[in-house]
Each structure stands twice: as C-alpha cells, then as structure tokens.
PDB file of N, CA and C in Angstrom:
ATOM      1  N   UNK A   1      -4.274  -6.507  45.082  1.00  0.00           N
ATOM      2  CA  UNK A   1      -4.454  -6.022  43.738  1.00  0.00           C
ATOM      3  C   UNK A   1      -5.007  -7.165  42.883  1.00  0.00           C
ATOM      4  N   UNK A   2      -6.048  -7.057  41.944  1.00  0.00           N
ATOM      5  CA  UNK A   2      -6.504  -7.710  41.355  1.00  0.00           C
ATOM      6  C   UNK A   2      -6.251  -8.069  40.566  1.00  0.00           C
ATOM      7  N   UNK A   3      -6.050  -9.595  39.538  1.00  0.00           N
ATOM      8  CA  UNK A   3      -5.104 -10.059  38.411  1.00  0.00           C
ATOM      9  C   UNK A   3      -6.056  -9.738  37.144  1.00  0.00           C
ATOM     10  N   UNK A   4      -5.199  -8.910  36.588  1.00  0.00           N
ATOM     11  CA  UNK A   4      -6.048  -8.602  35.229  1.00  0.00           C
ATOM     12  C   UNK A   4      -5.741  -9.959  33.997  1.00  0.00           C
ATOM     13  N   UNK A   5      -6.864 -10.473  33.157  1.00  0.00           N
ATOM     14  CA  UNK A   5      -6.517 -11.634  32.649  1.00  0.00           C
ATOM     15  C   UNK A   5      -6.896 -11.424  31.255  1.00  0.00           C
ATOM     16  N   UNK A   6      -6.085 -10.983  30.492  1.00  0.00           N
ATOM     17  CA  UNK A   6      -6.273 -10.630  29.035  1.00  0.00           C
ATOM     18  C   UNK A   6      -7.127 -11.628  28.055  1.00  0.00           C
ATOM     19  N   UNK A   7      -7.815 -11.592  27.571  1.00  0.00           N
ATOM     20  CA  UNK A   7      -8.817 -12.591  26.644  1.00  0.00           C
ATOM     21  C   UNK A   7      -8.951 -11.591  25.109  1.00  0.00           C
ATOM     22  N   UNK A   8      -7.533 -11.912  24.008  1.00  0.00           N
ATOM     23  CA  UNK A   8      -8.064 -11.734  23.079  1.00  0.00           C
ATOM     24  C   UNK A   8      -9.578 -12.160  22.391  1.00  0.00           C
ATOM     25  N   UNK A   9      -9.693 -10.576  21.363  1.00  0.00           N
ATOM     26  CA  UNK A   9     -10.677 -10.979  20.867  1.00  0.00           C
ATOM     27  C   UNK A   9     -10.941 -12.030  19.665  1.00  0.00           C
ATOM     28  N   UNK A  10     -11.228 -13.056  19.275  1.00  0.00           N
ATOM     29  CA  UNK A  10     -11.010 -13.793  17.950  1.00  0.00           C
ATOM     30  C   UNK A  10     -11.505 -12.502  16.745  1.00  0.00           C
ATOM     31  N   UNK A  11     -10.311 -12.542  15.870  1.00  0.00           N
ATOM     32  CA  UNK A  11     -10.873 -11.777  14.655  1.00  0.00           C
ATOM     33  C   UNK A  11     -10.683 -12.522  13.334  1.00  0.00           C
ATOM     34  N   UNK A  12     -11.311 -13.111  12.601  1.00  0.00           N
ATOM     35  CA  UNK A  12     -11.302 -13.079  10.987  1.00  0.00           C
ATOM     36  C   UNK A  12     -11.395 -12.308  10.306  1.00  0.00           C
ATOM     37  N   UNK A  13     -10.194 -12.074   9.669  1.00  0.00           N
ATOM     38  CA  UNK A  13     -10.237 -10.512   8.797  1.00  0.00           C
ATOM     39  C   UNK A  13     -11.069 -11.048   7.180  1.00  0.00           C
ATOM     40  N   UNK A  14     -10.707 -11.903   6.612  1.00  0.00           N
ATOM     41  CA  UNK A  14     -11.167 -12.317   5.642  1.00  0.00           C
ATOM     42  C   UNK A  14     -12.742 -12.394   5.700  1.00  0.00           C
ATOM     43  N   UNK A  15     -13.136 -12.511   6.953  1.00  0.00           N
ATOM     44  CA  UNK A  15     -14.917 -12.992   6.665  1.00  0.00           C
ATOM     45  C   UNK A  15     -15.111 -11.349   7.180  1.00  0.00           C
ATOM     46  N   UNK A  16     -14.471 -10.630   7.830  1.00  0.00           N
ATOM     47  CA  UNK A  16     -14.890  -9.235   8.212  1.00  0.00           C
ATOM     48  C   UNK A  16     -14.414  -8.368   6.579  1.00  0.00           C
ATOM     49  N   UNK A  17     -13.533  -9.002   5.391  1.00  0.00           N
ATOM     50  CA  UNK A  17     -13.901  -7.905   4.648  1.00  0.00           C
ATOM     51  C   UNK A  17     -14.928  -8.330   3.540  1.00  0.00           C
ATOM     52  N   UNK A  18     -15.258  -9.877   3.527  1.00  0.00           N
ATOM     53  CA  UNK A  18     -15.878  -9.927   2.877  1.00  0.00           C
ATOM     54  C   UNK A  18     -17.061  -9.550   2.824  1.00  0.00           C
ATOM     55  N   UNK A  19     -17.519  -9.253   4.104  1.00  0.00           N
ATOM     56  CA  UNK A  19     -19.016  -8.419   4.917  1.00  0.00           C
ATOM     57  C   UNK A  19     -18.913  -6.853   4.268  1.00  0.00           C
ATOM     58  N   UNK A  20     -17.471  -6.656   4.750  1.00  0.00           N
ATOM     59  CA  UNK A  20     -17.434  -5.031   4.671  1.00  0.00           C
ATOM     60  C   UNK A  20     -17.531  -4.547   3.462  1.00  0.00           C
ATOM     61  N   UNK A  21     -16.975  -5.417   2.619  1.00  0.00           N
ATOM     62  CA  UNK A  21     -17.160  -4.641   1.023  1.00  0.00           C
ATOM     63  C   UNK A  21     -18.448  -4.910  -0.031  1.00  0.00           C
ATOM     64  N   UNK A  22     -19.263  -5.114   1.026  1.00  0.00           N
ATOM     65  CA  UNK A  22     -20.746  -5.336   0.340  1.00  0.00           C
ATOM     66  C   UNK A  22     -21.057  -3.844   0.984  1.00  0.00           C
ATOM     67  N   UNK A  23     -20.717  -2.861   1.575  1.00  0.00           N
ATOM     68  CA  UNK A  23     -20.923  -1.638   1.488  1.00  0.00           C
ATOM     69  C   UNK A  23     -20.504  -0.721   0.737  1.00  0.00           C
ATOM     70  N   UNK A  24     -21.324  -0.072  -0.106  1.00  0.00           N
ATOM     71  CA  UNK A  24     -20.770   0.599  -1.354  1.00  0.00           C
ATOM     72  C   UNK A  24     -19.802   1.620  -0.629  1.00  0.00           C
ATOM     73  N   UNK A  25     -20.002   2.264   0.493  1.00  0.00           N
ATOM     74  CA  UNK A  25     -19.366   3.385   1.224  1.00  0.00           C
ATOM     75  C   UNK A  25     -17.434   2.917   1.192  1.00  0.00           C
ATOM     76  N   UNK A  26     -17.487   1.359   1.770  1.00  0.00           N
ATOM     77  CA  UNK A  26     -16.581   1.057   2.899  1.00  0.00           C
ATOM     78  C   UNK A  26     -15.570   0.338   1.223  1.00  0.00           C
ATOM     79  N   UNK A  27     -16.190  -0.139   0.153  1.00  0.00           N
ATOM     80  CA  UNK A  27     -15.577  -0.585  -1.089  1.00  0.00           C
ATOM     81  C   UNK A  27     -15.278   0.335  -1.228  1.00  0.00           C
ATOM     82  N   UNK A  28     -15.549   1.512  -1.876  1.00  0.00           N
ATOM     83  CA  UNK A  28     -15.080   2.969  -2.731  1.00  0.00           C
ATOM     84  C   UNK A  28     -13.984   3.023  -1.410  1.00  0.00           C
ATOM     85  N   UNK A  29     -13.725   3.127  -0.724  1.00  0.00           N
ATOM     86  CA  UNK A  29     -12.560   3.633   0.211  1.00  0.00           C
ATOM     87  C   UNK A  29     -11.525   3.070   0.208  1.00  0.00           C
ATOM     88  N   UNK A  30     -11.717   1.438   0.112  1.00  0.00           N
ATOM     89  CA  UNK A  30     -10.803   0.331   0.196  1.00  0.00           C
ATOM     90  C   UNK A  30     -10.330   0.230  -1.228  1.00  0.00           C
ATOM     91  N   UNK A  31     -10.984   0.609  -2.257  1.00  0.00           N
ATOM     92  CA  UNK A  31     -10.461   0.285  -3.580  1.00  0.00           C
ATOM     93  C   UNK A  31      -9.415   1.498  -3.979  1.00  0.00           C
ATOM     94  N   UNK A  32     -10.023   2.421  -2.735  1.00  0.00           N
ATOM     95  CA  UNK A  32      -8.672   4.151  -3.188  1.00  0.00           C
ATOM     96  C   UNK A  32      -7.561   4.027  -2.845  1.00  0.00           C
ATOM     97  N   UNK A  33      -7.549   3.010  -2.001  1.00  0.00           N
ATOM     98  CA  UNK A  33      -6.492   2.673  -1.570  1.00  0.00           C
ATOM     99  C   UNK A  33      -5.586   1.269  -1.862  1.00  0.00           C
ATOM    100  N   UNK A  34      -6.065   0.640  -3.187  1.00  0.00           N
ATOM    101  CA  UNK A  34      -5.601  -1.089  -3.181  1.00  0.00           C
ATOM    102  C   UNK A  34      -4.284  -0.265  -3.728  1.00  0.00           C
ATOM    103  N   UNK A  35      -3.735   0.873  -4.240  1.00  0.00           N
ATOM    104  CA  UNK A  35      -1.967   1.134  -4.878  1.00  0.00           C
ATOM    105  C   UNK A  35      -1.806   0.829  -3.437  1.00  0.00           C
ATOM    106  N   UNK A  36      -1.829   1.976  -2.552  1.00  0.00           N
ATOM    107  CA  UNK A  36      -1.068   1.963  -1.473  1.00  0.00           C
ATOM    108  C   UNK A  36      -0.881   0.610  -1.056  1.00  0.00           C
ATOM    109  N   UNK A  37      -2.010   0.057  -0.591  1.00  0.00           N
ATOM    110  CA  UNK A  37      -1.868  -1.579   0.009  1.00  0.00           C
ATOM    111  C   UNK A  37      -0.946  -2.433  -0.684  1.00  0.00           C
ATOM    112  N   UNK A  38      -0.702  -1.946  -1.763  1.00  0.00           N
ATOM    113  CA  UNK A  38       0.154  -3.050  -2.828  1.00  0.00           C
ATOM    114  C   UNK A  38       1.369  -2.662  -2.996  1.00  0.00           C
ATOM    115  N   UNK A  39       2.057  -0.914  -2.966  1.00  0.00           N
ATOM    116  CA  UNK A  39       2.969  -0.839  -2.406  1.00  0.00           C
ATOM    117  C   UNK A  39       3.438  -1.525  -1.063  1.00  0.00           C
ATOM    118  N   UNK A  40       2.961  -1.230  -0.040  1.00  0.00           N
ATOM    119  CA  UNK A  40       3.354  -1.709   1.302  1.00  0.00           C
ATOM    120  C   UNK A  40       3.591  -2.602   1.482  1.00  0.00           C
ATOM    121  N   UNK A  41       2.750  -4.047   0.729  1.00  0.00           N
ATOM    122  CA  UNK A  41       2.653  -5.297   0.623  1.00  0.00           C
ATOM    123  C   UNK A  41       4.609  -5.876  -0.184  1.00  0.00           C
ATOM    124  N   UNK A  42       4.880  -4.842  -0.931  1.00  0.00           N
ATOM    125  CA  UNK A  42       5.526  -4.661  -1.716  1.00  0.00           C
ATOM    126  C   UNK A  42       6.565  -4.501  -1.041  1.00  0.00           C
ATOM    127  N   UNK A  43       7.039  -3.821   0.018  1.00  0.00           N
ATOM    128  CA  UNK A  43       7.653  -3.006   0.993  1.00  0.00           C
ATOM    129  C   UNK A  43       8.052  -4.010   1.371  1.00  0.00           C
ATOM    130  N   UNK A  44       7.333  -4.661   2.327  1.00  0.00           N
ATOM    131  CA  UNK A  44       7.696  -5.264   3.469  1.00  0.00           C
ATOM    132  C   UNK A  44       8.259  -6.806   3.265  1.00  0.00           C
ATOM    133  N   UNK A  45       7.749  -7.141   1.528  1.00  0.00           N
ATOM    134  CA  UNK A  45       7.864  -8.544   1.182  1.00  0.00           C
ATOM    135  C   UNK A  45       9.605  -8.310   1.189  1.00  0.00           C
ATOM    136  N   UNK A  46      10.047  -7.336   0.223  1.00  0.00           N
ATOM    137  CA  UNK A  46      11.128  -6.839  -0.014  1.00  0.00           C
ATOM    138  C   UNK A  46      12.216  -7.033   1.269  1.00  0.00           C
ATOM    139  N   UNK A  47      11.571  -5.784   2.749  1.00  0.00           N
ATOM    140  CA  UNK A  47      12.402  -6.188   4.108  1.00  0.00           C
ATOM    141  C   UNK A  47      12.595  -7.425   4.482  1.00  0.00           C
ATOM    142  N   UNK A  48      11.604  -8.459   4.424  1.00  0.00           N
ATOM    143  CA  UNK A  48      11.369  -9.610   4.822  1.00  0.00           C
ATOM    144  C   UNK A  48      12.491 -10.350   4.154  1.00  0.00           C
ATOM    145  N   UNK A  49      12.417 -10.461   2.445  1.00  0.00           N
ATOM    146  CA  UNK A  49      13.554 -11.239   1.982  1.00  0.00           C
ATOM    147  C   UNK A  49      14.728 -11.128   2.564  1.00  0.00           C
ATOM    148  N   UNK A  50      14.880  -9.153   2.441  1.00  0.00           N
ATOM    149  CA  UNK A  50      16.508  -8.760   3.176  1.00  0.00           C
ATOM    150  C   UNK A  50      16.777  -8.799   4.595  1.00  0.00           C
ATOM    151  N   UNK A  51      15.833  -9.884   5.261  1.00  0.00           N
ATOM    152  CA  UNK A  51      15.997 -10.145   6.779  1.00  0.00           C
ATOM    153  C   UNK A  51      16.345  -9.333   7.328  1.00  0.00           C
ATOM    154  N   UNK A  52      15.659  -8.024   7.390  1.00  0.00           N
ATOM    155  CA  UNK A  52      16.205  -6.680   8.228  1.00  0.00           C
ATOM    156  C   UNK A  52      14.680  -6.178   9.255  1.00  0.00           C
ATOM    157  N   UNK A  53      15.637  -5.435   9.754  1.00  0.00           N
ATOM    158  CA  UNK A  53      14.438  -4.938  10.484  1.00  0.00           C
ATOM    159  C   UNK A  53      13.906  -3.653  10.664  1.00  0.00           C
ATOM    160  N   UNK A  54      12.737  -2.898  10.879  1.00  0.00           N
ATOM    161  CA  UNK A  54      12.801  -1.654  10.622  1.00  0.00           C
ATOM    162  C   UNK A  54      13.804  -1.008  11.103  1.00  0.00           C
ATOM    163  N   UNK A  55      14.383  -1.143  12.190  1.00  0.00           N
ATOM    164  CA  UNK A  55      15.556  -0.154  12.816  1.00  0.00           C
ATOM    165  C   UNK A  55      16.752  -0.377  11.934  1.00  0.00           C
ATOM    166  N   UNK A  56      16.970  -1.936  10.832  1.00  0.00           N
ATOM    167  CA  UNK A  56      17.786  -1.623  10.239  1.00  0.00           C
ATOM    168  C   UNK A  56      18.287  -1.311   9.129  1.00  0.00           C
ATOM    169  N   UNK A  57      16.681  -0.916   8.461  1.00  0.00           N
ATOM    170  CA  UNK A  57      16.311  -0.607   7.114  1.00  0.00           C
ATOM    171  C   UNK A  57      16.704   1.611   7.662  1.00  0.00           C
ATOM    172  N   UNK A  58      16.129   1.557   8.808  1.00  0.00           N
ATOM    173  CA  UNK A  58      16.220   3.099   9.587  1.00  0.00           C
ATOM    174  C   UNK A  58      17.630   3.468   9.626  1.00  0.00           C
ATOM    175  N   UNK A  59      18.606   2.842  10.111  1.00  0.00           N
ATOM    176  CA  UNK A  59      20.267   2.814   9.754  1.00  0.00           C
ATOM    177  C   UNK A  59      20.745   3.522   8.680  1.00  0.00           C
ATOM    178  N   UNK A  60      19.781   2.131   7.697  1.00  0.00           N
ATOM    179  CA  UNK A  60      20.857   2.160   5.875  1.00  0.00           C
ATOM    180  C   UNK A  60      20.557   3.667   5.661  1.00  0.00           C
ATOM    181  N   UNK A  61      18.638   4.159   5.782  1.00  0.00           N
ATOM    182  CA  UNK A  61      18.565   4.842   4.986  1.00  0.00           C
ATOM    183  C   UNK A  61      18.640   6.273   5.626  1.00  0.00           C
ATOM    184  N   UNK A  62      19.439   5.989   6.690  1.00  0.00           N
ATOM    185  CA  UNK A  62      19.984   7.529   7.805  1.00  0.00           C
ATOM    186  C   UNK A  62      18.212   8.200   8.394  1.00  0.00           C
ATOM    187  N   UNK A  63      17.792   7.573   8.779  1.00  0.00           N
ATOM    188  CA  UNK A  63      16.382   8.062   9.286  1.00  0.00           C
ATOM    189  C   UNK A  63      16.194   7.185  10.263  1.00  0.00           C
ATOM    190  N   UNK A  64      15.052   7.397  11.214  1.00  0.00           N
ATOM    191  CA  UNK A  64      14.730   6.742  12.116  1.00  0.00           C
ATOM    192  C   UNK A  64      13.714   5.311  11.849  1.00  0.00           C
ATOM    193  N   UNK A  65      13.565   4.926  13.157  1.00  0.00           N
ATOM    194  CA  UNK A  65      12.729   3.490  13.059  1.00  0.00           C
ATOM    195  C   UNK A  65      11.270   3.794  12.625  1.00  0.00           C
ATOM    196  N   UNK A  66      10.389   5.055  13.506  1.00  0.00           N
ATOM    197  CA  UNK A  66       9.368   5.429  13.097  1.00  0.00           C
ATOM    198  C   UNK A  66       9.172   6.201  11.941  1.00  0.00           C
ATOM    199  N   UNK A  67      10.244   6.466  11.554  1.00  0.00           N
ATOM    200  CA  UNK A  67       9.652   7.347  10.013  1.00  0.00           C
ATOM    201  C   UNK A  67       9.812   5.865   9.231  1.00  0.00           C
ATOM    202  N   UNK A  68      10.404   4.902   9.426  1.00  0.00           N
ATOM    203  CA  UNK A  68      10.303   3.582   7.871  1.00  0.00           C
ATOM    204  C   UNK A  68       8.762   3.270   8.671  1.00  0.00           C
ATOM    205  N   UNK A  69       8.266   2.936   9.997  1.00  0.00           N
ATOM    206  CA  UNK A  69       7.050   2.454  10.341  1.00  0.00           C
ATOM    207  C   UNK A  69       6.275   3.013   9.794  1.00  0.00           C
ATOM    208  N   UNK A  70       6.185   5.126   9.450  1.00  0.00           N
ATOM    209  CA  UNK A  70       5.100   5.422   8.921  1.00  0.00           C
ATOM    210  C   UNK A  70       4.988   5.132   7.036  1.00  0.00           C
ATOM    211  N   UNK A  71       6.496   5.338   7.240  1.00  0.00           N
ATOM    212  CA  UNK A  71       6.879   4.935   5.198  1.00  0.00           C
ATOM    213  C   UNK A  71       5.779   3.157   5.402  1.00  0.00           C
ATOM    214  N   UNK A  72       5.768   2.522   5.981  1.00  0.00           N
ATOM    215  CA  UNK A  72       5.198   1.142   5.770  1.00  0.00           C
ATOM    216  C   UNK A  72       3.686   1.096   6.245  1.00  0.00           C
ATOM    217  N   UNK A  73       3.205   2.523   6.257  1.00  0.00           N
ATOM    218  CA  UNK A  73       1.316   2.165   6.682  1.00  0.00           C
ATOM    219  C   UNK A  73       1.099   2.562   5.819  1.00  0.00           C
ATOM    220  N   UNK A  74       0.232   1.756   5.349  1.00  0.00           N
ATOM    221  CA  UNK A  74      -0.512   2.440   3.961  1.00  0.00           C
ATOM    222  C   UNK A  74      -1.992   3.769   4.556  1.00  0.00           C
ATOM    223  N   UNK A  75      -1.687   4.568   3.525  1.00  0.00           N
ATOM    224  CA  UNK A  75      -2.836   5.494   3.329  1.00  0.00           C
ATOM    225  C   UNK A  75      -1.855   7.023   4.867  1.00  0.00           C
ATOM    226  N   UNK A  76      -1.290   6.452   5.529  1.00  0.00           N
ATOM    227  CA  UNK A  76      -0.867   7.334   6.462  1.00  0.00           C
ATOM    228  C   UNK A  76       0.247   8.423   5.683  1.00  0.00           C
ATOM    229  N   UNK A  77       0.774   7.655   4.421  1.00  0.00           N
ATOM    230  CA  UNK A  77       2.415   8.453   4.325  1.00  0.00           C
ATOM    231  C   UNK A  77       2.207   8.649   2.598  1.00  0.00           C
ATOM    232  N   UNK A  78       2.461   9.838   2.170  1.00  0.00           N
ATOM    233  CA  UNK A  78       2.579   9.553   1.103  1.00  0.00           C
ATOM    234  C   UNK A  78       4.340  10.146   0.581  1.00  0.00           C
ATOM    235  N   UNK A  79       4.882   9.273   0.584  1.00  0.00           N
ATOM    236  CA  UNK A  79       6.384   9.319   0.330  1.00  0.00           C
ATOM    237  C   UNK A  79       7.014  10.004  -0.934  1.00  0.00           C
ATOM    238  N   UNK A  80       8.190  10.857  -0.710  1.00  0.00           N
ATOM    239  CA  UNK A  80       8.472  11.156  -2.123  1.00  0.00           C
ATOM    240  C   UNK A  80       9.134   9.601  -2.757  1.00  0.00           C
ATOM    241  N   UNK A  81       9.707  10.289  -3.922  1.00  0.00           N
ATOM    242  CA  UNK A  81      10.535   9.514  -4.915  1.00  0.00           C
ATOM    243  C   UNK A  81      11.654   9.147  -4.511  1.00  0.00           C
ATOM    244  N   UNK A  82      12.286  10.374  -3.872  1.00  0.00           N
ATOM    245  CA  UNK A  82      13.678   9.684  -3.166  1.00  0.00           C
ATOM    246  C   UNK A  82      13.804   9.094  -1.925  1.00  0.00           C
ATOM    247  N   UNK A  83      12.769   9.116  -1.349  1.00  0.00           N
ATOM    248  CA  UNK A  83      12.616   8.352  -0.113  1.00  0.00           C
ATOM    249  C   UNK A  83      12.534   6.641  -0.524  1.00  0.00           C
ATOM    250  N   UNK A  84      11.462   6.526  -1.476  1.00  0.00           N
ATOM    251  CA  UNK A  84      11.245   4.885  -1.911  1.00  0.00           C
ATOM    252  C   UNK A  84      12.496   4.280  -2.368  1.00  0.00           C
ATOM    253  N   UNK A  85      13.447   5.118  -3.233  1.00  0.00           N
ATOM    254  CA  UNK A  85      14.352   4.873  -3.821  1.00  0.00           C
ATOM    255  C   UNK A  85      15.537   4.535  -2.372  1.00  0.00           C
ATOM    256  N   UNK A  86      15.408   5.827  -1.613  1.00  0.00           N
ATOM    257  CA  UNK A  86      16.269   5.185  -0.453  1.00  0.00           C
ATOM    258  C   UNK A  86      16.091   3.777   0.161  1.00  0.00           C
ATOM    259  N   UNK A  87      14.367   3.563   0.317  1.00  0.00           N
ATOM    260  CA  UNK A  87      13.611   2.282   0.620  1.00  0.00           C
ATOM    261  C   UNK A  87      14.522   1.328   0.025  1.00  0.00           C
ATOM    262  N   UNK A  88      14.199   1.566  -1.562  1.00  0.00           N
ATOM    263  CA  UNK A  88      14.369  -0.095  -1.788  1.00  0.00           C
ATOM    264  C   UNK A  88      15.867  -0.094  -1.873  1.00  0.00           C
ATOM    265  N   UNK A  89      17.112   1.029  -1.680  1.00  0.00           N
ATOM    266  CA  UNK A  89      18.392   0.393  -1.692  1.00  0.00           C
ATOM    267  C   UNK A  89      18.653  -0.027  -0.368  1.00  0.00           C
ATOM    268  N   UNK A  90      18.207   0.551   0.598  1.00  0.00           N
ATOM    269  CA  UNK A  90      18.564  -0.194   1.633  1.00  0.00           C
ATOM    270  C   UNK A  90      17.766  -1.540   1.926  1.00  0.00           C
ATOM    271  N   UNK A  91      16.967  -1.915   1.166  1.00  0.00           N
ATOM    272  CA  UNK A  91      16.450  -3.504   1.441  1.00  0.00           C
ATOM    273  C   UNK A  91      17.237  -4.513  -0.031  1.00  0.00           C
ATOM    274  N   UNK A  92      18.172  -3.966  -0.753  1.00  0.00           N
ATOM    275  CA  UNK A  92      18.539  -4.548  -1.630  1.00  0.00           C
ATOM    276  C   UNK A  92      18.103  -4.278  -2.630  1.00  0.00           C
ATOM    277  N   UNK A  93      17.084  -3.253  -3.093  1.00  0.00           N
ATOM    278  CA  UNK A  93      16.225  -3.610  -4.437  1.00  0.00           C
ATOM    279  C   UNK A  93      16.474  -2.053  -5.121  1.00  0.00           C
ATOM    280  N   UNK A  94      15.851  -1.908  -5.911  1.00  0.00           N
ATOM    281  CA  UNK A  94      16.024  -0.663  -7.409  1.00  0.00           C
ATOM    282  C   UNK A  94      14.641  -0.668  -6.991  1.00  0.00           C
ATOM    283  N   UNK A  95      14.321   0.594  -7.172  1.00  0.00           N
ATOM    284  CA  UNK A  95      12.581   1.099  -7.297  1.00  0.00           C
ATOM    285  C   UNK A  95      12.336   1.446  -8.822  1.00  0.00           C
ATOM    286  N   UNK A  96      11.562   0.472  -9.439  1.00  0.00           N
ATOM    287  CA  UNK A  96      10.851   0.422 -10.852  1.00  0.00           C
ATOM    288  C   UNK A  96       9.167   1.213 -10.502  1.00  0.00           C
ATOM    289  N   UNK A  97       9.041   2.308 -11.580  1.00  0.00           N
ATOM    290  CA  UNK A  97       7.916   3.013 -11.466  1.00  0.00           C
ATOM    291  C   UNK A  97       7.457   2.754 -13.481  1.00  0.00           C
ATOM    292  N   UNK A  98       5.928   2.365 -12.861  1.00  0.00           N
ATOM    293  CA  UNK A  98       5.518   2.509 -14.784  1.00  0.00           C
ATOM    294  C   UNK A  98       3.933   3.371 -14.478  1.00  0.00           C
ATOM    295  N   UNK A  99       3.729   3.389 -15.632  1.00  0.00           N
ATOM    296  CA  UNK A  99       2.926   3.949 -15.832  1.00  0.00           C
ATOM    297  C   UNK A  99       1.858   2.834 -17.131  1.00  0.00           C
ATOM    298  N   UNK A 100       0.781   2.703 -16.749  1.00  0.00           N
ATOM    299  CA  UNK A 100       0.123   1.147 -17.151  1.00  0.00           C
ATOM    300  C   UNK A 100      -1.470   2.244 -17.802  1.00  0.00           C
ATOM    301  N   UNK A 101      -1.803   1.614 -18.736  1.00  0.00           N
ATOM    302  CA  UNK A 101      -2.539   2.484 -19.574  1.00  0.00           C
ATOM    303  C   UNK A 101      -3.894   1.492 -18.888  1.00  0.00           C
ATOM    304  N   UNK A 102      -4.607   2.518 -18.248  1.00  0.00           N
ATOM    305  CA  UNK A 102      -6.356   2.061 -17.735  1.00  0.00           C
ATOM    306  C   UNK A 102      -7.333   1.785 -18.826  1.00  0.00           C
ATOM    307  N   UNK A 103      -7.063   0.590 -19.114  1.00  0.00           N
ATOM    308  CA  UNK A 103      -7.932   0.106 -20.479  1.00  0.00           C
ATOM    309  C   UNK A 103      -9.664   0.164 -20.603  1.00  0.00           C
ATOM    310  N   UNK A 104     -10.080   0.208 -19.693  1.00  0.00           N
ATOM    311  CA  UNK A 104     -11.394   0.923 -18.922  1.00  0.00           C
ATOM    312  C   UNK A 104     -11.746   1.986 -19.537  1.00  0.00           C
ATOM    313  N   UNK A 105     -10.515   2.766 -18.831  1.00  0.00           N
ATOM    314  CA  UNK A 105     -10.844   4.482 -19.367  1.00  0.00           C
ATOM    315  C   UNK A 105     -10.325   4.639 -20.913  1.00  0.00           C
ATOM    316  N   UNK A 106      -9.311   3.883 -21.636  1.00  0.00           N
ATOM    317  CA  UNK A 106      -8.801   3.841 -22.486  1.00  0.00           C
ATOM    318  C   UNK A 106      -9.882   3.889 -23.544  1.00  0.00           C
ATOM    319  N   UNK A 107     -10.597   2.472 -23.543  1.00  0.00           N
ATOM    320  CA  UNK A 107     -12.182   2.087 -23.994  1.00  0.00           C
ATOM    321  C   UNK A 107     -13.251   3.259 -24.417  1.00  0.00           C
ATOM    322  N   UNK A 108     -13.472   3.722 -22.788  1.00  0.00           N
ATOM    323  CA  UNK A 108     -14.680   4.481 -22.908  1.00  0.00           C
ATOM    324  C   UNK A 108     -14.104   5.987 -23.802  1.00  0.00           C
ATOM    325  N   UNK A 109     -12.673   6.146 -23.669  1.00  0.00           N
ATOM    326  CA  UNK A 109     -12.223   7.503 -24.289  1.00  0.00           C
ATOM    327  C   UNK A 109     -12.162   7.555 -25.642  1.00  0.00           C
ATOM    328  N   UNK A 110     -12.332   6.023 -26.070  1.00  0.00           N
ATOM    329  CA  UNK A 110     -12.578   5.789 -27.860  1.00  0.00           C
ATOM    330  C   UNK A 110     -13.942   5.886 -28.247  1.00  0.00           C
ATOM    331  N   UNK A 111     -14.788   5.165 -27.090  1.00  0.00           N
ATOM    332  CA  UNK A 111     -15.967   5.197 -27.852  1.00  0.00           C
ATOM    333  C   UNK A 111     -16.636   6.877 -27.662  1.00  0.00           C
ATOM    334  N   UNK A 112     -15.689   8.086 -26.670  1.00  0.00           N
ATOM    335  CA  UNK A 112     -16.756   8.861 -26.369  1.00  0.00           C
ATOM    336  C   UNK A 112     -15.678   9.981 -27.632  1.00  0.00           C
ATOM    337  N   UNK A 113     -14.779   9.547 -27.912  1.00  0.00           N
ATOM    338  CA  UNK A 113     -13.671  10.593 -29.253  1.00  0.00           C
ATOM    339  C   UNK A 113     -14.387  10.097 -30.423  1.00  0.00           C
ATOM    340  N   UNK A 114     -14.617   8.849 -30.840  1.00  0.00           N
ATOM    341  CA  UNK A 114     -15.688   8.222 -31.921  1.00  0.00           C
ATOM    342  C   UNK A 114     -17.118   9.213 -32.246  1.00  0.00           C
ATOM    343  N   UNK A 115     -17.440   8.933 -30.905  1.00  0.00           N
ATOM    344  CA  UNK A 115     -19.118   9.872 -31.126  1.00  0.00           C
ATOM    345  C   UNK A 115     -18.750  11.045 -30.718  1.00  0.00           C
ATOM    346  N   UNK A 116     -18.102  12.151 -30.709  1.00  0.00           N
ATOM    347  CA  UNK A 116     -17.752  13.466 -30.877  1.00  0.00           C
ATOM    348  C   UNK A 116     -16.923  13.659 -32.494  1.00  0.00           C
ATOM    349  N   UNK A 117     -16.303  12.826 -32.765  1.00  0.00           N
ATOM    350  CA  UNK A 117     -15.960  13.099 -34.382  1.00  0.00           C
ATOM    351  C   UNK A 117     -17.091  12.537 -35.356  1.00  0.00           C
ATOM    352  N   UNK A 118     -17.879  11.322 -34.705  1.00  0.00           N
ATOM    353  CA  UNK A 118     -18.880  11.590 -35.835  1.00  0.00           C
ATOM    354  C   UNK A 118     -20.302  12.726 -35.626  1.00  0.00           C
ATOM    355  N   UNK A 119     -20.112  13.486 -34.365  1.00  0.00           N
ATOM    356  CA  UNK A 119     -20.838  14.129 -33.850  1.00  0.00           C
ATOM    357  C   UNK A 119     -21.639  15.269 -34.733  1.00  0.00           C
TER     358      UNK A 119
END
C-alpha cells in the first residue's frame, strides 16, 4: 500500500482578501455580511475568555455541540434572541442589542426631506 504524504497548501488570507475585494461582486457580499462576522468574532472572543469549549458552552445552554458550531458560522445561522441570550449566559456575559442611527442614510434622508419640503 502506498504512503499517502499530505502537503498543505500555503494560504494567506489577508493578501487573498485584499485581491478579492477589488471585485465589486465578491465586496457587496462580504460587506452583507461584516454584522454577522462581528457577531461571531464576538462569540467566540467571549468562549475563549470563559475557557470553554463548544461541548461546554452545548451543556450550559442544554443543546448540542453542533447546534453552538452552527450558532458560531457566520452567514449559516441566523439565531433567535433567546438563543444569543442563552449564548452569552452560558459564556458568562449579558447580550446588549442597540440600535445605532446610519448617519449615511441619516444625511442623505435630510438632504432628500429638505428638497421635498422646499419642493
């Protein structure tokens, strides 16, 4: 039998997204998704502090190992309210939700209420 001899591939993710998001296609996708990524990022910083592990974050919050794995991919899960809330008590934490005013859209909704009232 022949010895199979594994040879990862080298990957740089940093120089592969900095390539990738010079595609208008592959940016618009990645930017629909920077909440999720920042939840998750959020997630896991959280497990990490509370030195647990998914199976024992899966314990606290009476669910299994693969349902916290899919709760922790971004773009795969979109979780209720009481699930996160289960999240962050079993990693130690309170789940804080706001609501942050898009000053962008905030902007353009003055200047386009401006020129319809002086319309």
């Amino acid at each position: 039998m022949a010895e199979l001899k594994y040879k990862p591939v080298p990957h740089d993710h940093e120089a592969f997204l900095k390539k990738a998001l010079k595609r208008k296609d592959f940016r618009e996708a990645y930017e629909d998704l920077e909440e999720e990524y920042t939840l998750v990022r959020e997630m896991l910083a959280a497990r990490s502090r509370a030195g647990l592990t998914q199976e024992a974050v899966a314990e606290r919050m009476g669910t299994t190992k693969s349902a916290v794995s899919r709760l922790e991919a971004a773009g795969k899960h979109a979780p209720s309210l009481t699930t996160l809330k289960k999240y962050a008590q079993a990693v130690g934490c309170h789940l804080e939700i706001k609501l942050v005013p898009d000053t962008c859209r905030t902007k353009r909704s003055t200047r386009t209420a401006k020129k319809q009232a002086a319309g």
